[in-house]
C-alpha atoms as a PDB file:
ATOM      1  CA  UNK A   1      -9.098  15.886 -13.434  1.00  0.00           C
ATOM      2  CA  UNK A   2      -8.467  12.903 -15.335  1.00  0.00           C
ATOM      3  CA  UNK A   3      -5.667  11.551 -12.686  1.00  0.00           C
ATOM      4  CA  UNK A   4      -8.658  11.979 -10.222  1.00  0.00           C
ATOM      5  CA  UNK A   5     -11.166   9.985 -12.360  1.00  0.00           C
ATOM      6  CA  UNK A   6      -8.198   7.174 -12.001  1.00  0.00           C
ATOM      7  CA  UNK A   7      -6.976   7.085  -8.614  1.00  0.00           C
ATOM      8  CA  UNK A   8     -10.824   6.496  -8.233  1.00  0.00           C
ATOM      9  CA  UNK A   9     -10.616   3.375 -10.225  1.00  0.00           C
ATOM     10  CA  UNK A  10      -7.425   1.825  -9.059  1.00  0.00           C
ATOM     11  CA  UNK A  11      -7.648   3.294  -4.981  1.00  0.00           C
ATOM     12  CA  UNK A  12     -11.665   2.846  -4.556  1.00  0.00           C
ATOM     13  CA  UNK A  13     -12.538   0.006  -7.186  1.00  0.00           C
ATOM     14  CA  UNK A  14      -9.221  -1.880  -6.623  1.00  0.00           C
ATOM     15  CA  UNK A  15      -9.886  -2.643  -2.537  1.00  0.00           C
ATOM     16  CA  UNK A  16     -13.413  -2.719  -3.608  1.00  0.00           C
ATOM     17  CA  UNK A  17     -12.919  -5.733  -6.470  1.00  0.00           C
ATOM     18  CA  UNK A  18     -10.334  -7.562  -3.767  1.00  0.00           C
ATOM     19  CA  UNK A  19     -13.724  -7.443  -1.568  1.00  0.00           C
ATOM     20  CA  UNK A  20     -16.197  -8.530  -3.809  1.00  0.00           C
ATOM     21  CA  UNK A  21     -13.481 -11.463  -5.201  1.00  0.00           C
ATOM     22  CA  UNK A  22     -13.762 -12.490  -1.386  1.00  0.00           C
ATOM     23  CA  UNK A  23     -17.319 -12.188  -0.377  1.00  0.00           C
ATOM     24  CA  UNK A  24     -18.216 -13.587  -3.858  1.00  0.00           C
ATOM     25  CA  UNK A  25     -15.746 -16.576  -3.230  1.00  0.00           C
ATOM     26  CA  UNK A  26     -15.014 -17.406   0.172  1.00  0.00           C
ATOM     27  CA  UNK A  27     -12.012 -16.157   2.529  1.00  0.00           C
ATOM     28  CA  UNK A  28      -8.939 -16.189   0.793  1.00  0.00           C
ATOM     29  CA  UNK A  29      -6.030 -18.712   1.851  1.00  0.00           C
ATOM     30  CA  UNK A  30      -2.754 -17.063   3.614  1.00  0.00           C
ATOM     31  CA  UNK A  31      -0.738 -18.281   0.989  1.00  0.00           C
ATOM     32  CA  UNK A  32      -2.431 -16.753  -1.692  1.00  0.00           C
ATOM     33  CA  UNK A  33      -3.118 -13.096  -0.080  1.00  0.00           C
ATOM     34  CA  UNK A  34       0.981 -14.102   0.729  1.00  0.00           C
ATOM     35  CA  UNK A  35       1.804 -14.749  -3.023  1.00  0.00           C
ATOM     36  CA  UNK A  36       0.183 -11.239  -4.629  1.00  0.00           C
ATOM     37  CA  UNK A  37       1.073  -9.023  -1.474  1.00  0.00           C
ATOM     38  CA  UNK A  38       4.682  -9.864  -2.006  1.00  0.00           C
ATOM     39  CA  UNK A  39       4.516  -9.535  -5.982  1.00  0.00           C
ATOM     40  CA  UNK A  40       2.913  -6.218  -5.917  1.00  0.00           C
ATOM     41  CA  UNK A  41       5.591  -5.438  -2.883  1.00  0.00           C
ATOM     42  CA  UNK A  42       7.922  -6.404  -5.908  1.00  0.00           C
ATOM     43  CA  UNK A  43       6.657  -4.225  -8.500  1.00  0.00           C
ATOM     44  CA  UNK A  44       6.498  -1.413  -6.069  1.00  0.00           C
ATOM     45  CA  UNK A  45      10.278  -1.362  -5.799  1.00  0.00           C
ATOM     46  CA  UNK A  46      10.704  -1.538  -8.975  1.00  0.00           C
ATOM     47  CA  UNK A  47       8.501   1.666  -9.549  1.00  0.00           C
ATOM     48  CA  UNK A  48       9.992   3.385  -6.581  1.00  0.00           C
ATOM     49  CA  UNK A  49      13.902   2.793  -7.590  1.00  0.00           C
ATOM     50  CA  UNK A  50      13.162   3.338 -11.863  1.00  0.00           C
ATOM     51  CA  UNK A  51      10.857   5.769 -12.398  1.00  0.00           C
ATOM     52  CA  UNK A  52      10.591   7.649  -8.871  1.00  0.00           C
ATOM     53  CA  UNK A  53      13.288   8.214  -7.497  1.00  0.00           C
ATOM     54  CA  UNK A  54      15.144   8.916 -11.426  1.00  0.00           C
ATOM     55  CA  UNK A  55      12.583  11.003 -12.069  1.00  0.00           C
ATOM     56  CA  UNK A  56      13.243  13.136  -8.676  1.00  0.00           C
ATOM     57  CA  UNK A  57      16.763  13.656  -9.115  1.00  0.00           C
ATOM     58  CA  UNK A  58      16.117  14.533 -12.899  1.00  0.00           C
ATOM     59  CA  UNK A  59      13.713  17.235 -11.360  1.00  0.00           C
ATOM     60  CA  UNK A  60      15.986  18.771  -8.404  1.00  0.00           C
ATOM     61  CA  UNK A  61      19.068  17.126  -7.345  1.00  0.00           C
ATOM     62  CA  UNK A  62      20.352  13.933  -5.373  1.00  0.00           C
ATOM     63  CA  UNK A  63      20.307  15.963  -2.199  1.00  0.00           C
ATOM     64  CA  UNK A  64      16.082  17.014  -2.102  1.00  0.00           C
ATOM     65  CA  UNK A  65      15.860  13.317  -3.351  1.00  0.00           C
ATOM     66  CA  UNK A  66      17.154  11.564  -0.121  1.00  0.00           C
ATOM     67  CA  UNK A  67      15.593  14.043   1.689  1.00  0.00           C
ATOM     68  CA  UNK A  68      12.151  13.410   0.348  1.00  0.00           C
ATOM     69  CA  UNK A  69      13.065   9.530   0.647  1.00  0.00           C
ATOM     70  CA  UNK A  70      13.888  10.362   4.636  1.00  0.00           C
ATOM     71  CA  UNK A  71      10.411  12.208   5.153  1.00  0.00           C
ATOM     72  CA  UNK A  72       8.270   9.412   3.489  1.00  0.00           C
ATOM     73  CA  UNK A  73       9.925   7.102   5.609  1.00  0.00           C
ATOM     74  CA  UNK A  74       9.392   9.587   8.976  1.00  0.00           C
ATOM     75  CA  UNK A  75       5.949   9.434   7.615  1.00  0.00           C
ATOM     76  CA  UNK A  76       4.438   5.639   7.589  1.00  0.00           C
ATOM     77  CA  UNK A  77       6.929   5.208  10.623  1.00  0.00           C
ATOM     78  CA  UNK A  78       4.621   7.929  12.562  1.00  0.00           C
ATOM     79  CA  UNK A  79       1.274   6.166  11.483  1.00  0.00           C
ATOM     80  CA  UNK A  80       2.507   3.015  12.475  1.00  0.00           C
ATOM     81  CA  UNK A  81       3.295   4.744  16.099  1.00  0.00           C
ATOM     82  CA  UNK A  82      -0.267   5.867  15.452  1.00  0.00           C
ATOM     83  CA  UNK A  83      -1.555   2.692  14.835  1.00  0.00           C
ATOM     84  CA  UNK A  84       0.053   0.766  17.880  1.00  0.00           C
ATOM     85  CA  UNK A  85      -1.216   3.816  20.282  1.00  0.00           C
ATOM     86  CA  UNK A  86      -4.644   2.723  18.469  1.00  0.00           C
ATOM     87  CA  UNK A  87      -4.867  -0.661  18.841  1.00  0.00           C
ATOM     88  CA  UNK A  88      -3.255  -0.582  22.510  1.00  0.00           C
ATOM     89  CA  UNK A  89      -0.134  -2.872  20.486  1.00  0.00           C
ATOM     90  CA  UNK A  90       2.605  -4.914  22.885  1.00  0.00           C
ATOM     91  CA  UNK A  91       4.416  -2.440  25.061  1.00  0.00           C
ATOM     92  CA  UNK A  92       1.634   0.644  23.689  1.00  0.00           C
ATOM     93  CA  UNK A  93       4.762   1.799  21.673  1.00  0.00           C
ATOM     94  CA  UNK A  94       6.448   1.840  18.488  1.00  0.00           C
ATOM     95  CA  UNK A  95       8.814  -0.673  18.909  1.00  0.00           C
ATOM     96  CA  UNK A  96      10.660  -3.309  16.633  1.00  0.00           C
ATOM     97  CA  UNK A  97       7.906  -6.080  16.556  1.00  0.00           C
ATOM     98  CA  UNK A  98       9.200  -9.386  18.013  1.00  0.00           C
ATOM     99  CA  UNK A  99       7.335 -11.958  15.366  1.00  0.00           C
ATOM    100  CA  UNK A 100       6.500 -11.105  12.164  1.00  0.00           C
ATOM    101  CA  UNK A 101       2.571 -11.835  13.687  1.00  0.00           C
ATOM    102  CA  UNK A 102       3.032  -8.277  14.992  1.00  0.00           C
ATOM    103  CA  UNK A 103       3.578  -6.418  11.823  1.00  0.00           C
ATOM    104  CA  UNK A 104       0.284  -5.459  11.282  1.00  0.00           C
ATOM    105  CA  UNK A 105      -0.271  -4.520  14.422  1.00  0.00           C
ATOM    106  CA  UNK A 106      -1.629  -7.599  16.192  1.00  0.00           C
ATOM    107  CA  UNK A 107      -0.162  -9.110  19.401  1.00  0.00           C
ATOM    108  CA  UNK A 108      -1.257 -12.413  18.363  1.00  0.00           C
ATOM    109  CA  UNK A 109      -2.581 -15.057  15.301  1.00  0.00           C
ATOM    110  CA  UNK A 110      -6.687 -13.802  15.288  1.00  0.00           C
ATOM    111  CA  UNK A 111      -8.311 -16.905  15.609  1.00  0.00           C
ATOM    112  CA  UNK A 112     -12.143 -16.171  17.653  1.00  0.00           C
ATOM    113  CA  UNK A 113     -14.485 -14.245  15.780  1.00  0.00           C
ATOM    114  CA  UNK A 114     -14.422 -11.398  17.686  1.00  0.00           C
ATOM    115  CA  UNK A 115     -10.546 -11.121  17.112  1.00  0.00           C
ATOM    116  CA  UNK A 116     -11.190 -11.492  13.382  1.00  0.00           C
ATOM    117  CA  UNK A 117     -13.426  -8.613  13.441  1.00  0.00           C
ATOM    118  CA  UNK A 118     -10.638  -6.809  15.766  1.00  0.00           C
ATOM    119  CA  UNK A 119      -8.330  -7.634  12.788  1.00  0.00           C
ATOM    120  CA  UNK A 120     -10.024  -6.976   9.783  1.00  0.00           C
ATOM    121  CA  UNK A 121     -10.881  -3.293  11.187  1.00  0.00           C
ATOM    122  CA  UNK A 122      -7.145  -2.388  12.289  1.00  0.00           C
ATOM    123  CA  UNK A 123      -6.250  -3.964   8.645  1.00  0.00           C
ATOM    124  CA  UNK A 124      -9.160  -1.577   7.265  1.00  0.00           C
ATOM    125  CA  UNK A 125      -6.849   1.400   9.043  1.00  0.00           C
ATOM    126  CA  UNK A 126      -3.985   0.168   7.998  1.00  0.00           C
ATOM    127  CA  UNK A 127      -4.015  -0.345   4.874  1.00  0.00           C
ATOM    128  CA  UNK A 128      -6.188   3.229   4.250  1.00  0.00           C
ATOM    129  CA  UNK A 129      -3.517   5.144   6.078  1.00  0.00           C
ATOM    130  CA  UNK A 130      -0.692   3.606   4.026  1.00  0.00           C
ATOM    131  CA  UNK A 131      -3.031   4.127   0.892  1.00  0.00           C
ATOM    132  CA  UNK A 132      -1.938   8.025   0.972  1.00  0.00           C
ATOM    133  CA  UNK A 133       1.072   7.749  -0.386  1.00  0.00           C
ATOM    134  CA  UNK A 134       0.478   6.032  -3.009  1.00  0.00           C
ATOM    135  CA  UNK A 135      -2.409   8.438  -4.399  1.00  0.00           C
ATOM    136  CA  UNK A 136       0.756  11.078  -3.638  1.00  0.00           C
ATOM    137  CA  UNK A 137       2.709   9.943  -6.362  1.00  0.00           C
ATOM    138  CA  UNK A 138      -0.057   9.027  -9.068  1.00  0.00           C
ATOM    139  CA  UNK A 139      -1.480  12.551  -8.368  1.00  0.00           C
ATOM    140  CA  UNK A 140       2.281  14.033  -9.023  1.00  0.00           C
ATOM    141  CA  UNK A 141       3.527  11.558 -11.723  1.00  0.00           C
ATOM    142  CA  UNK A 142      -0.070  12.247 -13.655  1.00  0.00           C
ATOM    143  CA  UNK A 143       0.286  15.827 -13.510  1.00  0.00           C
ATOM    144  CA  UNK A 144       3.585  15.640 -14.777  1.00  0.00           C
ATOM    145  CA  UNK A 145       4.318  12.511 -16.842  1.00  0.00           C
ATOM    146  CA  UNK A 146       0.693  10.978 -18.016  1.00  0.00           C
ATOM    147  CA  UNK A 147       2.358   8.133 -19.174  1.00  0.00           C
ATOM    148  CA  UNK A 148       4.006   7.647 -15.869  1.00  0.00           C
ATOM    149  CA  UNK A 149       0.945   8.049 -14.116  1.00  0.00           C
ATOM    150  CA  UNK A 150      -1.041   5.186 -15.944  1.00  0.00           C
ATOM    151  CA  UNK A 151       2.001   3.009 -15.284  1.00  0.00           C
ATOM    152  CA  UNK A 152       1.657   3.958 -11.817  1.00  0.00           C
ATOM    153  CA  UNK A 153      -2.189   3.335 -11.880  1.00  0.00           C
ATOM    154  CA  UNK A 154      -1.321   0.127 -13.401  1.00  0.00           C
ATOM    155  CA  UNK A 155       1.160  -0.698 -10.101  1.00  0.00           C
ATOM    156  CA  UNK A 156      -1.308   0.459  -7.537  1.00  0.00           C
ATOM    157  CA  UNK A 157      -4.723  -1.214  -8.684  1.00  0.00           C
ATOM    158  CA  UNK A 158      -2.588  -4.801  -8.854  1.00  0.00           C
ATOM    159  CA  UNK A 159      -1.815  -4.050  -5.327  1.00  0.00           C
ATOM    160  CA  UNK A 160      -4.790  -3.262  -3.742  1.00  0.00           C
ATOM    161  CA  UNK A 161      -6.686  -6.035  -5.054  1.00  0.00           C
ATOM    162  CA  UNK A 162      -5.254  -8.481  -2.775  1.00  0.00           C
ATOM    163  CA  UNK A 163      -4.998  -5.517  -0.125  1.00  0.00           C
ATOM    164  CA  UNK A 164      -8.839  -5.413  -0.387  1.00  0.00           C
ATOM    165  CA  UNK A 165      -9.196  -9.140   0.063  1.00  0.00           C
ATOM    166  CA  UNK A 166      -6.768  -9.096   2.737  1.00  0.00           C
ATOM    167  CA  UNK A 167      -9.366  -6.480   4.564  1.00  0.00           C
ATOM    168  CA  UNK A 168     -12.715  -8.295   3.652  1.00  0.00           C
ATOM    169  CA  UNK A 169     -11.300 -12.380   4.894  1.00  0.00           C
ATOM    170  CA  UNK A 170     -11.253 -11.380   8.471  1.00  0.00           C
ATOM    171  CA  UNK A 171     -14.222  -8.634   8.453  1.00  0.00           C
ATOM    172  CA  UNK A 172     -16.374 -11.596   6.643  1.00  0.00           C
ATOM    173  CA  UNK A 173     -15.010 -14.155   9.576  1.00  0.00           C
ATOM    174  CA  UNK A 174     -15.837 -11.600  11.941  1.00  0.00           C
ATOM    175  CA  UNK A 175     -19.582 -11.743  11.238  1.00  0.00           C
ATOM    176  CA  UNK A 176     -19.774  -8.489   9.323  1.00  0.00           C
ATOM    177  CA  UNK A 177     -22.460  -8.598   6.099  1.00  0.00           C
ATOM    178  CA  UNK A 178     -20.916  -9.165   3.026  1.00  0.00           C
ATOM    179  CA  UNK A 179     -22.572  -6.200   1.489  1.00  0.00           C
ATOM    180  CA  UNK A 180     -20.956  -3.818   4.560  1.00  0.00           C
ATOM    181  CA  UNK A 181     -17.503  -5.737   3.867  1.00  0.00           C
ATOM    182  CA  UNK A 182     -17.770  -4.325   0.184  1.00  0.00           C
ATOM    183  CA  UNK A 183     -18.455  -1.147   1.102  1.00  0.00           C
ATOM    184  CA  UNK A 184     -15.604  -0.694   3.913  1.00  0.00           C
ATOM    185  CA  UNK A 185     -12.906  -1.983   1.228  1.00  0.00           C
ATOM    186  CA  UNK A 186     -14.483   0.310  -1.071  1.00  0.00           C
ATOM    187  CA  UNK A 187     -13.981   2.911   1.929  1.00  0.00           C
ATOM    188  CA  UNK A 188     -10.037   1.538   2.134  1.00  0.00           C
ATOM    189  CA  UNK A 189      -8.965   3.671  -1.069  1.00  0.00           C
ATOM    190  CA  UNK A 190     -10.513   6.510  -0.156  1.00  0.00           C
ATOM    191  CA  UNK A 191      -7.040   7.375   0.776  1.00  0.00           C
ATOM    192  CA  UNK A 192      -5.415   6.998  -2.454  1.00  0.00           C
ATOM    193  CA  UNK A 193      -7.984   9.753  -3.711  1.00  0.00           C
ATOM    194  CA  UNK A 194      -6.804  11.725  -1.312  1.00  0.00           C
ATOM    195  CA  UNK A 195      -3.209  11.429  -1.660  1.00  0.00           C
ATOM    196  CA  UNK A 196      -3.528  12.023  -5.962  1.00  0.00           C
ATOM    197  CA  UNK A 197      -5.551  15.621  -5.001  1.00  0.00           C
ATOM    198  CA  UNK A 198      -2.966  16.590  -2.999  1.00  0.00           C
ATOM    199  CA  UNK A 199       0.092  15.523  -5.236  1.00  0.00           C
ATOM    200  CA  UNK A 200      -2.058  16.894  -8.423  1.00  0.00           C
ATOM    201  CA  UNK A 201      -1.883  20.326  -5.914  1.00  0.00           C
ATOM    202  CA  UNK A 202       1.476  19.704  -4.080  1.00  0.00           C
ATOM    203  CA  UNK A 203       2.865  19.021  -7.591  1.00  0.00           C
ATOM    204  CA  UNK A 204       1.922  21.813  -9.759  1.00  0.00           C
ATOM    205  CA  UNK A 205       3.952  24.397  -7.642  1.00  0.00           C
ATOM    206  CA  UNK A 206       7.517  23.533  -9.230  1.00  0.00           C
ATOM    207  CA  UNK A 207       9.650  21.199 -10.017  1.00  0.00           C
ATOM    208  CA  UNK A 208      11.216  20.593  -6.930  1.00  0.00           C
ATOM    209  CA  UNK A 209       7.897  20.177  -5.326  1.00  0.00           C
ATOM    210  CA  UNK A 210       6.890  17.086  -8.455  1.00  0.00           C
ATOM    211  CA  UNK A 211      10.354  15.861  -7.246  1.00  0.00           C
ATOM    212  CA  UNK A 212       9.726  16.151  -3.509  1.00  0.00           C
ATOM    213  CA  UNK A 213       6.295  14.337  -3.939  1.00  0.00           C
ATOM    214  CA  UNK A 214       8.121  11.402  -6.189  1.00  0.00           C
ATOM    215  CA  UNK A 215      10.869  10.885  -3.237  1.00  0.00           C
ATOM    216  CA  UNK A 216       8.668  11.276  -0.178  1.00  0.00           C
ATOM    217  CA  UNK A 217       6.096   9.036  -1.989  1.00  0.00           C
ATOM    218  CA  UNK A 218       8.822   6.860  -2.761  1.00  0.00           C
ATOM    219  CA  UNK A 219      10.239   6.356   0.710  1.00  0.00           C
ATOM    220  CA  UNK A 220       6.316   6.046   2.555  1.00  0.00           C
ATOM    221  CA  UNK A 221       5.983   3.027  -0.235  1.00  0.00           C
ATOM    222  CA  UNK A 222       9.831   1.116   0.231  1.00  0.00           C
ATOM    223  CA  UNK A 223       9.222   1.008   4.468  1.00  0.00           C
ATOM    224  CA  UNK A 224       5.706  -0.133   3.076  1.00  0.00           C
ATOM    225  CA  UNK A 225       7.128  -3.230   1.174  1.00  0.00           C
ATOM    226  CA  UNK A 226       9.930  -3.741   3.627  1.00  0.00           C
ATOM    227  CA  UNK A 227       8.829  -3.552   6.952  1.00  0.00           C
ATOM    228  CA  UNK A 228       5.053  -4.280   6.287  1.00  0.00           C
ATOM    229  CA  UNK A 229       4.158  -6.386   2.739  1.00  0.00           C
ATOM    230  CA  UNK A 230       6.993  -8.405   2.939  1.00  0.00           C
ATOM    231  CA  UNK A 231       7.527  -9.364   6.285  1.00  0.00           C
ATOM    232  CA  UNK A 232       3.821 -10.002   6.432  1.00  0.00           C
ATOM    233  CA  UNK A 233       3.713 -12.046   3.094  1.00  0.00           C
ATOM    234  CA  UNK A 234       6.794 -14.389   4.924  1.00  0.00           C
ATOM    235  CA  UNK A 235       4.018 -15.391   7.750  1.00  0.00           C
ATOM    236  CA  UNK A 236       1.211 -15.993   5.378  1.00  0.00           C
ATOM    237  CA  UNK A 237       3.437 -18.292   3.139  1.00  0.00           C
ATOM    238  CA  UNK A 238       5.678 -20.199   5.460  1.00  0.00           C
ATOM    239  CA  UNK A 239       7.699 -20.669   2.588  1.00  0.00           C
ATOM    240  CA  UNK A 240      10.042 -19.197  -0.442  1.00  0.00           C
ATOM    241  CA  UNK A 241       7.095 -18.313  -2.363  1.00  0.00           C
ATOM    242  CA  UNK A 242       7.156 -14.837  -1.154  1.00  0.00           C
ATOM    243  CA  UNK A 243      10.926 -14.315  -2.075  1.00  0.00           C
ATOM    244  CA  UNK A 244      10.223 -15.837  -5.314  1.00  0.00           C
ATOM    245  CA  UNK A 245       7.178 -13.323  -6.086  1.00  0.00           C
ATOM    246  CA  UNK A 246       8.360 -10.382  -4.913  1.00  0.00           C
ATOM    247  CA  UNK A 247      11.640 -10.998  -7.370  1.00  0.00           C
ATOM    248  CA  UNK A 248       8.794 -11.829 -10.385  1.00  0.00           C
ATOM    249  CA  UNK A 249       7.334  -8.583  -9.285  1.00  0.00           C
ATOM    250  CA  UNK A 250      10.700  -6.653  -9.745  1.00  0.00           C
ATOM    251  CA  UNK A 251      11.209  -7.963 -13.478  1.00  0.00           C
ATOM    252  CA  UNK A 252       7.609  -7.213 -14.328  1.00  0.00           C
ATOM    253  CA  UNK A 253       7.291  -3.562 -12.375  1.00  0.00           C
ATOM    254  CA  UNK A 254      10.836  -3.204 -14.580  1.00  0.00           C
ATOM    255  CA  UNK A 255       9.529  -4.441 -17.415  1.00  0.00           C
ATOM    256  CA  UNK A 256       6.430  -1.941 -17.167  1.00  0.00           C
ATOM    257  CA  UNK A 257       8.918   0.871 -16.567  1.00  0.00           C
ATOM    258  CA  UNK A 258      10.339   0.293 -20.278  1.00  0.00           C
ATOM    259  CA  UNK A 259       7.290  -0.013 -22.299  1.00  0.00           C
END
């Protein structure tokens, strides 16, 4: 119950704070939303590759491991598909995405306020959808390894902070009400509740099932920071401060790892 209680805080109050910080304060620059997507990215590989994906092989074996890592990636993969079908995406397919514009499933730079409004709900979708994982593996790390679940807590509530503004720039731009705004980012880690119920369930079967839940976690989270954070933090920048922060975000996810 008490993993609940916290996916709560950092899934539901973490978007929700990144709103509020925005409607309180204005939209958010690119290169700032760039800067802490790519450093949580950071941290997030970090987590996945030294406590994860250790922690699954420790469980069952290197074999269940990569499998798990293959399924998570299957996973976000399919809701991307899902997401282009959605959104009616270039060429209605999943496909590699020709500018890095495209990545969050956008055919163009939103610039009219009803594109922002367009953009802030597909980035509302989005970033619920890819929530789930993430509540996966703190509902499976807390039921196992309390300690690894409140340094997991730690890792997701710094992420969705800026995930949250991300959602509530272009909503706000849009002409939505700042008090709906709140409430929809507050909606975005809804998910992440979700995910820790089912990896709290999922995880008390066995040990191979804890280690399935760390790998397939794992994977949904690495084609996260690969093919979505980063790529999309690169755009926002236009410059090395997204290589730079992600690598920051490696030391300190690390760093947390050891304490």
């Amino acid at each position: 119950m008490e993993i609940i209680v916290i996916s709560v805080i950092v899934g539901i109050c973490g978007t929700g704070l990144g709103g509020l910080l925005t409607a309180l304060f204005g939209s958010r620059t690119d290169r700032m939303i760039g800067a802490f997507l790519s450093f949580a990215g950071g941290v997030m590989t970090s987590i996945v590759f030294f406590e994860l994906i250790p922690e699954a092989e420790q469980l069952s074996n290197t074999a269940i491991t990569v499998v798990g890592l293959l399924i998570g990636v299957i996973v976000v993969l399919f809701l991307n598909y899902m997401l282009d079908k959605i959104s009616d995406a270039r060429h209605n397919k999943a496909v590699l995405h020709e500018t890095y514009e495209d990545f969050y499933h956008e055919s163009e730079i939103i610039k009219s306020k009803n594109n922002m409004l367009r953009s802030g709900m597909f980035m509302f979708l989005a970033i619920g959808l890819h929530s789930l994982p993430e509540g996966l593996a703190l509902g499976a790390a807390g039921s196992h390894d309390v300690s690894l679940g409140f340094t997991l807590a730690i890792i997701i509530g710094i992420h969705n902070v800026p995930e949250g503004m991300a959602i509530a720039a272009p909503l706000i731009s849009g002409g939505v009400n700042k008090g709906k705004t709140v409430i929809l980012t507050l909606l975005a880690g809804v998910p992440t509740v979700i995910g820790a119920i089912i990896g709290v369930l999922f995880g008390g079967i066995s040990d191979v099932a804890v280690a399935l839940s760390f790998s397939i976690a794992g994977g949904a989270m690495l084609y996260v920071v690969f093919g979505e954070i980063l790529p999309q933090s690169m755009v926002m920048s236009k410059n090395r401060v997204p290589t730079i922060s992600s690598l920051i975000g490696i030391v300190f996810g690390y760093v947390l790892t050891k304490i």
